[in-house]
C-alpha atoms as a PDB file:
ATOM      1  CA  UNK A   1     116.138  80.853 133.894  1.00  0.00           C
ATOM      2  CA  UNK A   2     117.699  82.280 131.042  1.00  0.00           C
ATOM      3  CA  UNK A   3     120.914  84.399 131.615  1.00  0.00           C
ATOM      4  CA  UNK A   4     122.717  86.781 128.878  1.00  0.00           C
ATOM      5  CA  UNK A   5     126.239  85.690 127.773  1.00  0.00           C
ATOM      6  CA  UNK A   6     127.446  89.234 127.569  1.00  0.00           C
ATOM      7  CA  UNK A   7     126.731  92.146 128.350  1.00  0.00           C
ATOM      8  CA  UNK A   8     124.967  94.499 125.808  1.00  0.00           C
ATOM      9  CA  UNK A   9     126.581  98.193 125.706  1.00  0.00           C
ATOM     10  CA  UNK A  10     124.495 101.057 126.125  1.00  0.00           C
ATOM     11  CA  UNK A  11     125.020 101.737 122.883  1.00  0.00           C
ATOM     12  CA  UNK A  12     123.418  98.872 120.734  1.00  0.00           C
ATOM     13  CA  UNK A  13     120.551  98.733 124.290  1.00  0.00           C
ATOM     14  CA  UNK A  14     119.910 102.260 122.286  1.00  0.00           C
ATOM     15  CA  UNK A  15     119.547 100.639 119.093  1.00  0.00           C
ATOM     16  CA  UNK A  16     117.147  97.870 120.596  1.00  0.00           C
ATOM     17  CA  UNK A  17     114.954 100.704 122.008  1.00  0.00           C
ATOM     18  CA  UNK A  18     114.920 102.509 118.698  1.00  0.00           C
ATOM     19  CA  UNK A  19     111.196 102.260 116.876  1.00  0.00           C
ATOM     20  CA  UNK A  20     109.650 102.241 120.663  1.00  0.00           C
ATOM     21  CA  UNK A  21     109.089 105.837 120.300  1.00  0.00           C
ATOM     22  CA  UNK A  22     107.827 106.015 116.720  1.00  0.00           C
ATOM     23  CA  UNK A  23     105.084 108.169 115.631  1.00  0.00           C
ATOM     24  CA  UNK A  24     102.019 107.892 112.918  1.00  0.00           C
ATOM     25  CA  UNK A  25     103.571 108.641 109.245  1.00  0.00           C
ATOM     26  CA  UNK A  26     103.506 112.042 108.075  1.00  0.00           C
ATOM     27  CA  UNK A  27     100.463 112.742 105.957  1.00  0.00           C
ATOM     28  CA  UNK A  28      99.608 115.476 103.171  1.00  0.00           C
ATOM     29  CA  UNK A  29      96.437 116.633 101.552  1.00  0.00           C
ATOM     30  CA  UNK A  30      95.621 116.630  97.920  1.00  0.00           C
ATOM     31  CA  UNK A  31      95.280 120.458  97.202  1.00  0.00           C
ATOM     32  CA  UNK A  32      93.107 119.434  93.865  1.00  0.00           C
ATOM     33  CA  UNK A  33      91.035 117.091  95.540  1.00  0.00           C
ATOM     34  CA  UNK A  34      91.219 116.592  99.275  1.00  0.00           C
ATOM     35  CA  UNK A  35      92.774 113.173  99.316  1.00  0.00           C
ATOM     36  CA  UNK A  36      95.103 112.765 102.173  1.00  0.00           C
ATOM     37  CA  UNK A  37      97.841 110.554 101.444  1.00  0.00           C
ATOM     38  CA  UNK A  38     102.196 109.878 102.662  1.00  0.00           C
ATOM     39  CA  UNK A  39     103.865 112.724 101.987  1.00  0.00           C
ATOM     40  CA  UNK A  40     106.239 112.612  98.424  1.00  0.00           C
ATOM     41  CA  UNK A  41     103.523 109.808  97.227  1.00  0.00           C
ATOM     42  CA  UNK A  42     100.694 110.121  94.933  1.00  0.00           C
ATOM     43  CA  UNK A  43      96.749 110.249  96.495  1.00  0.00           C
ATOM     44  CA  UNK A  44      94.830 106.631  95.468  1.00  0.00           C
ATOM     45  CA  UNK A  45      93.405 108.842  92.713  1.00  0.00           C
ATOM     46  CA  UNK A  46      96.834 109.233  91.176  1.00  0.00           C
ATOM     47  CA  UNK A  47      97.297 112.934  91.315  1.00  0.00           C
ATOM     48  CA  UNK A  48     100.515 114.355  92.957  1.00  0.00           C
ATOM     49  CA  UNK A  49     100.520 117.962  93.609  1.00  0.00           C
ATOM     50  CA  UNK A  50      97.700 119.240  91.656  1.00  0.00           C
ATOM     51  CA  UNK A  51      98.851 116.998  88.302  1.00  0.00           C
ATOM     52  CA  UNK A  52      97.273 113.789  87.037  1.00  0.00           C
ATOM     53  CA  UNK A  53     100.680 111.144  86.911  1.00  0.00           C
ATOM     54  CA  UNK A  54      98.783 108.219  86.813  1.00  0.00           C
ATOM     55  CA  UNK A  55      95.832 106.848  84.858  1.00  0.00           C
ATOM     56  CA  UNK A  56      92.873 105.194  86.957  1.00  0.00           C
ATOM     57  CA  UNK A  57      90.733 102.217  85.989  1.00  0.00           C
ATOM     58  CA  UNK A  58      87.543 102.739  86.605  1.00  0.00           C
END
């Protein structure tokens, strides 16, 4: 059976229980057209608030 060297301070046992809590990422809706997408990026159409930034393929 496996037994810890030293002990590990409730500090850094803190740390290791970190991201257990974590919720879903914060998402935003397109005002122009509906797209929800992460907040402070652009919607898979390539608007970001209301403006065309990025040019599409089609």
């Amino acid at each position: 059976m496996a037994v810890q060297q030293n002990k590990k301070s409730p500090s850094k046992r803190g740390m290791h229980r970190a991201h257990d809590f974590l919720g879903k990422p914060a998402t935003a809706v397109e005002p122009s057209t509906g797209e929800t997408h992460l907040r402070h990026h652009i919607s898979p159409s390539g608007t970001y608030r209301g403006k065309q930034v990025l040019k599409i393929k089609d």
